[in-house]
Protein backbone atom coordinates (compact mmCIF):
# COMPACT_ATOMS: atom_id res chain seq x y z
CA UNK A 1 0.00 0.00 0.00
CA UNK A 2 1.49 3.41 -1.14
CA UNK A 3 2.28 5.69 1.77
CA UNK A 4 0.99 8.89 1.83
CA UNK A 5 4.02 10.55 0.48
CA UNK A 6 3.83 8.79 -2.63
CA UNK A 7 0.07 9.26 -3.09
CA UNK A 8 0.88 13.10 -2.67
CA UNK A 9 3.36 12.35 -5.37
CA UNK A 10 1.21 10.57 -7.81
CA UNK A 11 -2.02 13.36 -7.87
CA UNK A 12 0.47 16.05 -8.23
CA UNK A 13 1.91 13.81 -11.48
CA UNK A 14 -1.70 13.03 -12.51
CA UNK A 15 -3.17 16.97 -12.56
CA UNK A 16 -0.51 18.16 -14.80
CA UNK A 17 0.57 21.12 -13.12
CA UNK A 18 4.28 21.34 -12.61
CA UNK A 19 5.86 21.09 -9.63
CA UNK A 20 7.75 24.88 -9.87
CA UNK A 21 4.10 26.08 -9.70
CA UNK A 22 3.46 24.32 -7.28
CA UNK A 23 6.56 24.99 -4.30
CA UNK A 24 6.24 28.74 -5.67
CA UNK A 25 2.23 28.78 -4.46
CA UNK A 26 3.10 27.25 -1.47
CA UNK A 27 6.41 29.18 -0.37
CA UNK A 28 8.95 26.14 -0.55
CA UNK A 29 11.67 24.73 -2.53
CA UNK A 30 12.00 21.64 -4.50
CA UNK A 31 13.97 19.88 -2.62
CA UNK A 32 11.72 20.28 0.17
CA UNK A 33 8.82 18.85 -1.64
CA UNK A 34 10.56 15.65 -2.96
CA UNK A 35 11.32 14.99 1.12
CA UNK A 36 7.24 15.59 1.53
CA UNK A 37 7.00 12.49 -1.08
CA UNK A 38 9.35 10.57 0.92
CA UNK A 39 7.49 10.75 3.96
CA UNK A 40 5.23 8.07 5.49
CA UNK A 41 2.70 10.94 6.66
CA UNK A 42 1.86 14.33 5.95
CA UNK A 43 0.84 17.03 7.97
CA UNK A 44 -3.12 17.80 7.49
CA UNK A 45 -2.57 21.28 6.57
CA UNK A 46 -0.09 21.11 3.79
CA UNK A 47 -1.94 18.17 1.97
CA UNK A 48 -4.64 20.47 2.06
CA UNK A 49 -3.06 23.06 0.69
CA UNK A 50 -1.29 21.40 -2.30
CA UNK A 51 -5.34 19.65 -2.93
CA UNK A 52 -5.96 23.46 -3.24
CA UNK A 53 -3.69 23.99 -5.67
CA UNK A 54 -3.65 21.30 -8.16
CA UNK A 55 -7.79 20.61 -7.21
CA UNK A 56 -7.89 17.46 -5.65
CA UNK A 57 -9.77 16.31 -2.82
CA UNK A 58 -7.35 13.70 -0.56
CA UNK A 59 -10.33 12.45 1.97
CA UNK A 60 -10.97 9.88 -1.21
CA UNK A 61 -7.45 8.48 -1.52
CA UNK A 62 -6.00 7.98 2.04
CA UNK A 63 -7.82 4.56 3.35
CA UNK A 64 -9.92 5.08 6.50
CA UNK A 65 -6.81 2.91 8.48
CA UNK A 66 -4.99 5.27 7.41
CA UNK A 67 -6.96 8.20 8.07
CA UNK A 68 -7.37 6.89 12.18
CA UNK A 69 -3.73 5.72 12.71
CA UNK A 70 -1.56 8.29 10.95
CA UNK A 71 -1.91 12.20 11.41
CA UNK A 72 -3.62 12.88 8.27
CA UNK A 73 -6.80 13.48 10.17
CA UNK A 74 -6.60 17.03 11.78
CA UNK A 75 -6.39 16.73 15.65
CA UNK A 76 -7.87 19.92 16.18
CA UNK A 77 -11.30 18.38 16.43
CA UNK A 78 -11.60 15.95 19.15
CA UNK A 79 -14.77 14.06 20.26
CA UNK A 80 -16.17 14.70 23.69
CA UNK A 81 -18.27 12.03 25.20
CA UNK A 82 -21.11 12.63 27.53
CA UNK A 83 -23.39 9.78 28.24
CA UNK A 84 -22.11 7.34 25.31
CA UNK A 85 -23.37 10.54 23.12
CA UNK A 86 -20.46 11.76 21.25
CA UNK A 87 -20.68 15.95 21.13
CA UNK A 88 -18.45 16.66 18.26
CA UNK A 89 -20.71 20.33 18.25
CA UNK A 90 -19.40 21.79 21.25
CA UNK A 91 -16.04 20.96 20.60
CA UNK A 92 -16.07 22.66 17.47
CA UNK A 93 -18.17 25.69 18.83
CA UNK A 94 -15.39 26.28 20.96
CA UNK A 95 -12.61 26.38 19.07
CA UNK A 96 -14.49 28.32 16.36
CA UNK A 97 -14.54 31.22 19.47
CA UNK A 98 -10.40 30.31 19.80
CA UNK A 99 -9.94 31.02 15.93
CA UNK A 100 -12.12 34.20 15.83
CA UNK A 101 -10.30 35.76 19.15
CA UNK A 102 -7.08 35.40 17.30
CA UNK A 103 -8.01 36.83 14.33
CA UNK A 104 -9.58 39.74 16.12
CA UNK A 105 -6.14 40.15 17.68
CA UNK A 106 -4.52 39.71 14.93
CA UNK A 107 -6.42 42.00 12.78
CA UNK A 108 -5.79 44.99 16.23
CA UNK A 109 -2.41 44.35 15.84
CA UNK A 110 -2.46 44.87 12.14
CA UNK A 111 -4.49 48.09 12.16
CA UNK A 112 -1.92 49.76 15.18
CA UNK A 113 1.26 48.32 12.48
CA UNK A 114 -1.36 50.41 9.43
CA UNK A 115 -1.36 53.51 11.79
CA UNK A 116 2.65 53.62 13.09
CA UNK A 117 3.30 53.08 9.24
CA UNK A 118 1.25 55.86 8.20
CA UNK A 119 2.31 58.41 11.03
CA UNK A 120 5.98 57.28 9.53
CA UNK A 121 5.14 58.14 6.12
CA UNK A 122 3.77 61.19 6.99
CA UNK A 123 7.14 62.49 9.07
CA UNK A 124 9.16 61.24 6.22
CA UNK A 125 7.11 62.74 3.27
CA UNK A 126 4.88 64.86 4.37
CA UNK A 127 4.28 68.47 4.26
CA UNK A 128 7.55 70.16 5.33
């Protein structure tokens, strides 16, 4: 059974896009992507990513073994049980709320970096 690696390997071949494209939309270098197709699993995130780019859905090719033994699956979601009823809801509720506060920090942060770069701009170029 191929390992996840090489089934990364063998879509990419299959879509037709090359693989510069590819490592330049996603910020890495060749070499760097020919270790991803060496490796026995792949982090959720960046299979995602490259499915993005070359359009391929990888829920279909990783078997469900697969899919509960090796890290494929994103951990972020966990299952909490409460009276043998499994609340997958709540769990994802919550970290929902963890995702927007950081963006909501991040995006203050960003605005004061907007501001001190525009008060810059303006001692540098402006009216004299």
């Amino acid at each position: 059974m191929p390992h996840q690696g090489e089934i990364l390997q063998e879509a990419i071949k299959n879509s037709g896009i090359s693989i510069t494209r590819i490592v330049d939309e996603l910020g890495i270098t060749r070499p760097t992507i020919y270790r991803k197709f060496k490796d026995d699993t792949l982090d959720y995130a960046f299979v995602k990513r490259v499915g993005d780019i070359i359009g391929h859905d990888f829920s279909d090719d990783f078997t469900s073994l697969q899919q509960t033994v090796l890290p494929f699956v994103s951990s972020s979601v966990t299952p909490v049980v409460r009276d043998n009823v499994t609340s997958r809801t709540s769990v994802l509720q919550s970290s929902d709320q963890d995702v927007n506060k950081q963006l909501m920090a991040l995006q203050t942060k960003y605005i004061a970096l907007l501001e001190a770069y525009n008060d810059l701009l303006l001692k540098v170029y402006g009216p004299k």
